[in-house]
Every structure is written in C-alpha cells, then in structure tokens.
Protein backbone atom coordinates (compact mmCIF):
# COMPACT_ATOMS: atom_id res chain seq x y z
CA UNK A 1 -12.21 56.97 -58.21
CA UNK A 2 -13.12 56.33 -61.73
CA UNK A 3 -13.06 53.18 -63.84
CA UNK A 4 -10.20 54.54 -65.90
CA UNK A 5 -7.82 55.53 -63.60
CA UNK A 6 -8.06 52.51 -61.46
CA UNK A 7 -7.37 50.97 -65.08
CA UNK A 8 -4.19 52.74 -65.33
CA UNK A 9 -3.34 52.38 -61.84
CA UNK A 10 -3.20 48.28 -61.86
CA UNK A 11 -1.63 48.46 -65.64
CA UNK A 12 1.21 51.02 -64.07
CA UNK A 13 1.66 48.03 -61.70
CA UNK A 14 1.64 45.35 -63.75
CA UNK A 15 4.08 46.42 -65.76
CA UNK A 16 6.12 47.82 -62.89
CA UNK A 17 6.21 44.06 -61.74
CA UNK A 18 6.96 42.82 -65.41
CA UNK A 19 9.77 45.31 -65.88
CA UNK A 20 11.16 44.08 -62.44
CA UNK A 21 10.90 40.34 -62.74
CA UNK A 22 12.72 40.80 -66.23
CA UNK A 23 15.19 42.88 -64.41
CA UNK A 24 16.00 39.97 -61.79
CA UNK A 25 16.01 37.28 -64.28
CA UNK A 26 18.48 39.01 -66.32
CA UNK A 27 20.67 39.36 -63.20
CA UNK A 28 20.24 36.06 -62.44
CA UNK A 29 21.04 34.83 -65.98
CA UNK A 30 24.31 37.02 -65.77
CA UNK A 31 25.38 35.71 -61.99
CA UNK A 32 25.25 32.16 -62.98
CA UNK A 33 27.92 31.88 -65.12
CA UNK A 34 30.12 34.54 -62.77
CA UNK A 35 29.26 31.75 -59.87
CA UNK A 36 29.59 29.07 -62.03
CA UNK A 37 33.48 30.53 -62.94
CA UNK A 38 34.28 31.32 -58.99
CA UNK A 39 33.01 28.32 -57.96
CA UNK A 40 35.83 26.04 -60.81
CA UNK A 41 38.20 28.41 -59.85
CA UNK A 42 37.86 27.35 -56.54
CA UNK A 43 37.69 23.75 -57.06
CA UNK A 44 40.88 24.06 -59.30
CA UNK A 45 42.79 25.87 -56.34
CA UNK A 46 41.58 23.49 -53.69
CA UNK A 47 42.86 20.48 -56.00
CA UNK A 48 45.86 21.96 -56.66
CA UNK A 49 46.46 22.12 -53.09
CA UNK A 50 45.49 18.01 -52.39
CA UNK A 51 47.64 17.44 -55.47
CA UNK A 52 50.34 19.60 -54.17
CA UNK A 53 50.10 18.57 -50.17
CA UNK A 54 49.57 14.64 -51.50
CA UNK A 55 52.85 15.14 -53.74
CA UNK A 56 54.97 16.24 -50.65
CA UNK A 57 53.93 13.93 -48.18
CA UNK A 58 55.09 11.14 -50.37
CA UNK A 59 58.35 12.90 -51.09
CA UNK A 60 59.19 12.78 -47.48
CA UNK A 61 57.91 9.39 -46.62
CA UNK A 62 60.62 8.57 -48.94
C-alpha cells in the first residue's frame, strides 16, 4: 500500500462522513418543524376535545 493511496482512501472517507452528517442534519433541520406542526395540531385537537367534553357536561348538569 502506498502513502498516496492510503491518502485518498481516509480523504474518500472523510468526506463520505462529512457528506453524511450534512445529510442528517439537514433532515433533522426539516423534521423539526414537521414535528413541531403534528405535535400543535395535536394539542389543538386534544383541547378541543376537553373544551368540547367540559362544555357538555355542564350543559347537562344543568
């Protein structure tokens, strides 16, 4: 094995790892705010529902 293609071989990595890291981050960075929207959306709903179930249990009690 010479000096230069080891060279290559651990820059061919490096950047393999670099490329995939940036990759993942950008993924990450566009699955936040997808969460972020599920996860109101959800909260909203489940509200809605308290409000809702709270509103017709007083009805009835009166």
């Amino acid at each position: 094995m010479t000096k230069s293609s080891f060279f290559g071989g651990s820059i061919s990595s490096i950047y393999s790892m670099w490329l995939f890291s940036n990759i993942a981050f950008a993924a990450v960075n566009l699955m936040i705010p997808v969460l972020l929207g599920f996860g109101a959306v959800i909260v909203a709903e489940f509200l809605s529902f308290l409000v809702i179930l709270y509103y017709l249990t007083t009805q009835r009690a009166k």
